[in-house]
Protein backbone atom coordinates (compact mmCIF):
# COMPACT_ATOMS: atom_id res chain seq x y z
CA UNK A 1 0.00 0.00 0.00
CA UNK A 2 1.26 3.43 -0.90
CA UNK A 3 2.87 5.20 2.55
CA UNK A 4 -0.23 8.15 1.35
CA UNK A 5 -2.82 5.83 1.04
CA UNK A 6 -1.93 4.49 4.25
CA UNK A 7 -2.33 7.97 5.95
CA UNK A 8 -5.27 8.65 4.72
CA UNK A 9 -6.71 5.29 5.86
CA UNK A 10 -5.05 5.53 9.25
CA UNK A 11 -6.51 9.19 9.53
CA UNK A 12 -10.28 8.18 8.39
CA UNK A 13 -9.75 5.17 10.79
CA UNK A 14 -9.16 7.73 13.74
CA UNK A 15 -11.93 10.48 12.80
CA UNK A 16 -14.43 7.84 13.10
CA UNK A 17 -13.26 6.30 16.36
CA UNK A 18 -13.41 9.99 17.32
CA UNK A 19 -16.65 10.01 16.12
CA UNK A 20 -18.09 7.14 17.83
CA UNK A 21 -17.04 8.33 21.31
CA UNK A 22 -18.37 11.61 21.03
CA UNK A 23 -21.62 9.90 19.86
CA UNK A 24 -21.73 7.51 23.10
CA UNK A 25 -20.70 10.42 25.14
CA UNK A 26 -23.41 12.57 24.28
CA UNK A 27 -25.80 9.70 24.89
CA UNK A 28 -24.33 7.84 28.03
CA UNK A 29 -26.00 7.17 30.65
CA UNK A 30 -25.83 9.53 33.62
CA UNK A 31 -24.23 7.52 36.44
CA UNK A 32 -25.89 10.30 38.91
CA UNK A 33 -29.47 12.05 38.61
CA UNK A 34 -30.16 15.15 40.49
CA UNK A 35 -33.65 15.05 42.14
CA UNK A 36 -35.55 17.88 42.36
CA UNK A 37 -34.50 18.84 46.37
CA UNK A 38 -30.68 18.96 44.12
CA UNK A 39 -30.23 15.37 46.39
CA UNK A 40 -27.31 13.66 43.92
CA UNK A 41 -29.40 9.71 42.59
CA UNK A 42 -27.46 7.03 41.93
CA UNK A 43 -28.27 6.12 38.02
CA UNK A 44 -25.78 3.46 37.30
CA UNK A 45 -28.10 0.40 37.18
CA UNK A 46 -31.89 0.18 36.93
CA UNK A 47 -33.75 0.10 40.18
CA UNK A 48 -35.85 -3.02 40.76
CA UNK A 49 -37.75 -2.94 43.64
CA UNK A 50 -39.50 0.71 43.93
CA UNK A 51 -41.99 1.98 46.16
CA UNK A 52 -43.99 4.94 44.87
CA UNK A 53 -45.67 7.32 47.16
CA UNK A 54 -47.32 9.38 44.55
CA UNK A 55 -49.88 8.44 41.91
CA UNK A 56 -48.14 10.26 38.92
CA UNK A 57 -44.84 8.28 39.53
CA UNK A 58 -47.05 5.06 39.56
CA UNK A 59 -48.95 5.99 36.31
CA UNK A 60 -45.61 6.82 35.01
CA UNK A 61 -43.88 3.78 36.13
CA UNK A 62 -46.71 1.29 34.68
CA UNK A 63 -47.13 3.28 31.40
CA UNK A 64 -43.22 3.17 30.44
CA UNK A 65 -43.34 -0.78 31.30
CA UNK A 66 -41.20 -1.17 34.43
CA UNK A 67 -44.30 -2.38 36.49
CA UNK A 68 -42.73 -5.35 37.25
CA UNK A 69 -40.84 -2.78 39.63
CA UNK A 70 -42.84 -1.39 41.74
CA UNK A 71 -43.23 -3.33 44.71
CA UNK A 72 -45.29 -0.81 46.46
CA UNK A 73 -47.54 2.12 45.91
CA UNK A 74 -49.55 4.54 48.02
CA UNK A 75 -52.28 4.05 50.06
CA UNK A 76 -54.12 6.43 47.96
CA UNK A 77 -53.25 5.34 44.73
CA UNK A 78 -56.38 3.61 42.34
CA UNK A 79 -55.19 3.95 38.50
CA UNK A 80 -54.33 1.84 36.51
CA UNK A 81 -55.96 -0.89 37.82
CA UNK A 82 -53.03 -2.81 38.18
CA UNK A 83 -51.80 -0.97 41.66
CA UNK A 84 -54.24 -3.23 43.58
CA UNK A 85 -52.29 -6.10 43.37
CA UNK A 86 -49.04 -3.77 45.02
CA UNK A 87 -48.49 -3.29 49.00
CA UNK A 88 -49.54 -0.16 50.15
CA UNK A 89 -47.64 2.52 52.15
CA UNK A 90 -47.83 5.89 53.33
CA UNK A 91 -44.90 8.31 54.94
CA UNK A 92 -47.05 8.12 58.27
CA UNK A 93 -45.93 4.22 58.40
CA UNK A 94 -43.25 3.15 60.78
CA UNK A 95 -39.96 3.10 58.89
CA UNK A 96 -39.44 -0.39 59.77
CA UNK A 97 -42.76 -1.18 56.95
CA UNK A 98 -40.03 0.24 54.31
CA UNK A 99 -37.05 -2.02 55.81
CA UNK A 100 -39.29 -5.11 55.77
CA UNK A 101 -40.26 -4.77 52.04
CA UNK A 102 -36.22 -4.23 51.27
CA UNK A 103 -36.60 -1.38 48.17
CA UNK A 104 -34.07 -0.06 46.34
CA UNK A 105 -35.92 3.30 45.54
CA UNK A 106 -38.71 5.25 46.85
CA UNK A 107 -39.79 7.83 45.24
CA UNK A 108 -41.89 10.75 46.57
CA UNK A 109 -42.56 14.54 45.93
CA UNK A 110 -41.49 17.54 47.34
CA UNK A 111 -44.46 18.11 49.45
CA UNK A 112 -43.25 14.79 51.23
CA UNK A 113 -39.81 15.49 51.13
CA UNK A 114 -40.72 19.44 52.73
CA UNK A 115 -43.22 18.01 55.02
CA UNK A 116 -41.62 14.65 56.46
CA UNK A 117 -38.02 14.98 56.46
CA UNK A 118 -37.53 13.13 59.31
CA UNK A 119 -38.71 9.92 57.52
CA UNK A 120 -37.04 10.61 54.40
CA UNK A 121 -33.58 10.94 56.72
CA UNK A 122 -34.73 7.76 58.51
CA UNK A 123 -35.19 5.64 55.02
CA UNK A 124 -31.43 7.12 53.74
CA UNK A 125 -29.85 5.97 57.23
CA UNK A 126 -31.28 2.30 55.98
CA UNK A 127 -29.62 2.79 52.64
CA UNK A 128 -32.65 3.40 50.91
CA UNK A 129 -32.89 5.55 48.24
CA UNK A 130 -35.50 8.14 48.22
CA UNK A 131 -35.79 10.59 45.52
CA UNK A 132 -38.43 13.37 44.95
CA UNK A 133 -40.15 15.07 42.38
CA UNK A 134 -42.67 16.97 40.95
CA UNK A 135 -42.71 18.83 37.45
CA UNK A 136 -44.60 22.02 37.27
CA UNK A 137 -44.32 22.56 33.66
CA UNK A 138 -44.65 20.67 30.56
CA UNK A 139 -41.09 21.00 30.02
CA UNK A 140 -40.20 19.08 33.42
CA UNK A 141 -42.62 17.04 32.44
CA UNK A 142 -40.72 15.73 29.50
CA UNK A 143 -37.56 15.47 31.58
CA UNK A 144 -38.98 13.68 34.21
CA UNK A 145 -40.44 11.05 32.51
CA UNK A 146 -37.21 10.51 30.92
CA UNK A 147 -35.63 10.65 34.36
CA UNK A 148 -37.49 8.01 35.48
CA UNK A 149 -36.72 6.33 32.02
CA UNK A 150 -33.07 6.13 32.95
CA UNK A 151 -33.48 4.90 36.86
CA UNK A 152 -36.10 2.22 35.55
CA UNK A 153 -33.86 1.08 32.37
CA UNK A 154 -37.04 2.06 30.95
CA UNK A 155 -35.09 4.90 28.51
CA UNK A 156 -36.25 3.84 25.40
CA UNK A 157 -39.30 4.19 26.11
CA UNK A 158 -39.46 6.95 27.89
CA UNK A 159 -37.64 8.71 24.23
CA UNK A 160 -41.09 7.61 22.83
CA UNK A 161 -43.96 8.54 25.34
CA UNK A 162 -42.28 11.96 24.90
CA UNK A 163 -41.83 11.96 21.17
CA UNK A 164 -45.93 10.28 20.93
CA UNK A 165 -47.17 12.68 23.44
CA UNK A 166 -45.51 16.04 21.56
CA UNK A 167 -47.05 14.84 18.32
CA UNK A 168 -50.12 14.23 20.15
CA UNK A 169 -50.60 17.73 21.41
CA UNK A 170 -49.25 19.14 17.50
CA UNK A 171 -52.26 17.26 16.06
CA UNK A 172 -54.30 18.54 18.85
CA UNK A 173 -53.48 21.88 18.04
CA UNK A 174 -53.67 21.46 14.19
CA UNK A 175 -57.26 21.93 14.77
CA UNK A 176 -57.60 24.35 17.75
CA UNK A 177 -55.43 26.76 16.37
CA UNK A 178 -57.87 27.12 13.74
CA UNK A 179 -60.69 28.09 16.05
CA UNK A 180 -62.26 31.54 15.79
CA UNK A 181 -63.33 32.70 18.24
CA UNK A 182 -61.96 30.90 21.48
CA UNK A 183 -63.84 30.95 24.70
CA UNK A 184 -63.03 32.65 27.25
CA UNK A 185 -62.40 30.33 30.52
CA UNK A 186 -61.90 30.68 34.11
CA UNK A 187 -60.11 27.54 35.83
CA UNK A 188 -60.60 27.28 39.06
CA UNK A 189 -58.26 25.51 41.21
CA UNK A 190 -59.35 25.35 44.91
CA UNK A 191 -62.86 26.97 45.28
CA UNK A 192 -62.78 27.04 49.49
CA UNK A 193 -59.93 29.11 48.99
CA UNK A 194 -60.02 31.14 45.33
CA UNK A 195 -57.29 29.76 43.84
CA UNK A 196 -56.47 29.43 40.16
CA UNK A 197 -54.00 28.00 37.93
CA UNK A 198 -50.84 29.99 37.19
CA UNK A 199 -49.69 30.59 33.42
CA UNK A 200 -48.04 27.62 32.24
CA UNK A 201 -49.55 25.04 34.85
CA UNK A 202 -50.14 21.94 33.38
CA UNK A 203 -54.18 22.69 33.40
CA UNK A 204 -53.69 26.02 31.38
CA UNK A 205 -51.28 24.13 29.02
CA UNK A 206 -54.47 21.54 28.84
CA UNK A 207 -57.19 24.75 28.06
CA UNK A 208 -55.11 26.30 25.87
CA UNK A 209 -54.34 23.30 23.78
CA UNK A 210 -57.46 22.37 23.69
CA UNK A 211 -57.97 26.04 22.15
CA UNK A 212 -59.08 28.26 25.45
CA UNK A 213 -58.09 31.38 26.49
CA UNK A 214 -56.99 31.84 29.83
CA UNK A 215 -58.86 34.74 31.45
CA UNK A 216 -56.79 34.64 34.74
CA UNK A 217 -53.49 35.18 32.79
CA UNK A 218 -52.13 37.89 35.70
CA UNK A 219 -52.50 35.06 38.22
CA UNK A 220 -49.01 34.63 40.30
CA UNK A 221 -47.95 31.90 42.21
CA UNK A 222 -48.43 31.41 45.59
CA UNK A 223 -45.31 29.99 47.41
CA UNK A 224 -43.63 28.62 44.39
CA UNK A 225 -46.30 26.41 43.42
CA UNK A 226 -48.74 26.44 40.29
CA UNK A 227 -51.82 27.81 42.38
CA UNK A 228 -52.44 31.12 42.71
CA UNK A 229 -54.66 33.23 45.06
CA UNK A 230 -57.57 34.63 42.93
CA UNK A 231 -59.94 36.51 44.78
CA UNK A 232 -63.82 36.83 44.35
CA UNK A 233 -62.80 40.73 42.94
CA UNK A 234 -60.73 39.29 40.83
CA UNK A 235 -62.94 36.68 39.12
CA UNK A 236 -65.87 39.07 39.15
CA UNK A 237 -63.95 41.98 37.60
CA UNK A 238 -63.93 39.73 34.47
CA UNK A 239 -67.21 38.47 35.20
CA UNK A 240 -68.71 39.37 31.62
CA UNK A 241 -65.76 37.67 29.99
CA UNK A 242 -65.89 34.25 31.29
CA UNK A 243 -67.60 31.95 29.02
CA UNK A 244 -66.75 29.05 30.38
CA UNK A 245 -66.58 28.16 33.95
CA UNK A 246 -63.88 25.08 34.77
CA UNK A 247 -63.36 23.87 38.02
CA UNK A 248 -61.14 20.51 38.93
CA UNK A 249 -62.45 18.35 41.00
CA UNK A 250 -61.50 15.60 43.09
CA UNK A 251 -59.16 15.43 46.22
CA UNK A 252 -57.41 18.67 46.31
CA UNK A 253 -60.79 20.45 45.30
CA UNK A 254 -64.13 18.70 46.32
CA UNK A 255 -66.22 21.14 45.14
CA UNK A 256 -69.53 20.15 43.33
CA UNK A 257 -71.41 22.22 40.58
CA UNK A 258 -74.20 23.66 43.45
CA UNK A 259 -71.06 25.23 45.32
CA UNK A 260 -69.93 27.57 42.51
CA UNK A 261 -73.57 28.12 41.29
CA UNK A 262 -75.00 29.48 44.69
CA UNK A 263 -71.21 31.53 45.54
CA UNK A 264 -72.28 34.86 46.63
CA UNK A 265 -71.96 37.43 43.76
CA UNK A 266 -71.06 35.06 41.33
CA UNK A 267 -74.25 35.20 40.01
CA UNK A 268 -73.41 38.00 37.63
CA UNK A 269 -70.46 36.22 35.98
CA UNK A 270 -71.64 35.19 31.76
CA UNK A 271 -70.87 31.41 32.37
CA UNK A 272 -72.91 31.23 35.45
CA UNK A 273 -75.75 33.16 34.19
CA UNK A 274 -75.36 30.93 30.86
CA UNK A 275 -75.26 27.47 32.95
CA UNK A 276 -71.73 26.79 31.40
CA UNK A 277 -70.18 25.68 34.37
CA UNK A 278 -68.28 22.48 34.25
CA UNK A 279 -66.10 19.91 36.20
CA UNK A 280 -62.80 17.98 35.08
CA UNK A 281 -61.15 14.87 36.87
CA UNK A 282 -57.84 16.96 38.34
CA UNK A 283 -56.41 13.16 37.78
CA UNK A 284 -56.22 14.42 34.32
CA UNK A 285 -55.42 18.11 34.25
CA UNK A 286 -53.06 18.08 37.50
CA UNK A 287 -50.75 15.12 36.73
CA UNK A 288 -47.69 15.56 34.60
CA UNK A 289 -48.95 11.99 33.36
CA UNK A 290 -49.75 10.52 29.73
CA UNK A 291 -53.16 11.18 30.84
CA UNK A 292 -52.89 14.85 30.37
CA UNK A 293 -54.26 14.33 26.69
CA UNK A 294 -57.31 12.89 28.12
CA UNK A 295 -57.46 16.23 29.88
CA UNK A 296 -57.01 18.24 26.86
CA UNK A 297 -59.93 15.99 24.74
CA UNK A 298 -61.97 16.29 27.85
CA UNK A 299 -61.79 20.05 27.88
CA UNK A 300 -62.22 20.79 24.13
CA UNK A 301 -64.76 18.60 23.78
CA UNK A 302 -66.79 20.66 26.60
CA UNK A 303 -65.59 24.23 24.92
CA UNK A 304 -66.40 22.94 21.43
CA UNK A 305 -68.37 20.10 21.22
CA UNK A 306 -69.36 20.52 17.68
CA UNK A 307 -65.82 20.34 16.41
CA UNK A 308 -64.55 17.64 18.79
CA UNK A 309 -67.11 15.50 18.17
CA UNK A 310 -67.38 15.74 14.67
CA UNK A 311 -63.71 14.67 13.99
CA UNK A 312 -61.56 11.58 15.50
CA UNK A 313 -58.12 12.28 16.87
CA UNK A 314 -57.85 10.21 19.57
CA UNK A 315 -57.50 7.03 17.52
CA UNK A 316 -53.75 8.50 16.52
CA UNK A 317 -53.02 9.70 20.27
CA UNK A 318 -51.14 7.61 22.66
């Protein structure tokens, strides 16, 4: 072989060995996750025998395949129907229930981790992993379900539920976006206490995609979270701009349809004087869960029936 020709093979050798480890560096594995308290994970192997003390990280868990996991859920937890076969715990159990049952990770959420951290110091001093989180945004959303993608071994398909779900919400808004004109909606998050949804909560991402317009768009959080104190002024300030009145309902507001109806002075807001007063499942505007596009169908079908029904597009959702 010519000493040139052997250069230039030598060379085209190297640049795509150099190649190939930039490519597996930019895709390795992290060995360590950062939860969201900043608390450093270990990420080097798949965990195997979770417990998970919140219902979006058991959705989560079951829906990117690593059921087979989770050992244990919590006591509160009812979807999918699956969890009834799991062991149930709660952070008011004795830390001894959690030594017993021998996991490798438990994962919780902040309000746990804020709340309790005397029994999340107790599980680490087993040698138990415990990790919290809780996305606020869509964006976290996406990274936490490929978070717990990489501590499952689940990352493959965690790429995909967040690939399916984007396209999902593109289709989605294919035919929103062409809507004219959008209602007008209030979304109420706790009614006891007039509280809404900030700008870019999951439920707002949900109304807007689902082509609403947010009429409490000057809401600001309360203590860092994604409710916001909205007083009765507030709400009836724009009370002949609401066209739509949403409330979620379930644990974190059981309020029923009589409550807003018969609220003192909201009798002169449109949607109440119009009847258009509805109630959504906060399982599926609250969780940063697959689910979520349930919430959006659920809510555009309710603003527009007429289009929503008329066309299919949940047969190409997740």
């Amino acid at each position: 072989m010519h000493k040139s020709q052997f250069s230039y093979g030598l060379c085209l050798t190297l640049t795509l060995l150099i190649v190939q480890l930039i490519a597996s560096l930019a895709y390795a594995k992290p060995s360590t996750i950062l939860d969201q308290n900043g608390t450093p994970i270990p990420a080097k192997r798949p965990y195997t025998k979770i417990i998970s003390l919140y219902g979006a990280h058991t959705e989560n868990l079951f829906y990117l395949g690593a059921a087979a996991q989770v050992i244990g859920v919590s006591v509160n937890d009812d979807y999918p129907e699956e969890v009834s076969t799991k062991q149930r715990f709660s952070y008011h159990d004795d830390p001894e229930k959690y030594l017993a049952a021998m996991p490798d990770l438990v994962l919780i959420r902040p309000m746990i981790a804020n709340g309790y951290p005397g029994f999340v110091k107790q599980l680490r001093s087993y040698g138990i992993t415990v990790a919290s989180f809780q996305p606020k945004t869509i964006k976290d959303m996406y990274s936490y379900w490929l978070t717990l993608g990489v501590l499952t071994g689940k990352t493959r398909s965690a790429e995909k539920l967040v690939s399916r779900f984007k396209s999902s919400v593109n289709m989605i808004r294919s035919v929103t976006g062409k809507i004219h004109p959008k209602k007008r909606v209030y979304f109420q998050a706790i009614h006891r206490r007039m509280r809404t949804f900030t700008p870019g909560a999951m439920p707002i991402f949900a109304l807007e995609t689902a082509g609403g317009i947010n009429v409490a768009s000057d809401a600001k959080a309360s203590r860092n979270t994604n409710v916001a104190v909205y007083g009765k002024e507030q709400i009836l300030s724009k009370a002949d701009r609401i066209d739509v009145f949403l409330a979620q309902n379930g644990i974190m507001n059981p309020v029923t349809l009589t409550d807003i109806l018969t609220e003192p002075g909201f009798h002169v807001i449109k949607a109440i004087k119009e009847s258009r007063v509805f109630l959504i499942d906060e399982s599926i505007v609250s969780r940063p869960v697959p689910r979520l596009l349930d919430g959006i169908l659920t809510i555009g079908t309710t603003l527009y029936p007429e289009i929503f029904n008329s066309i299919d597009i949940k047969k190409d959702l997740l």
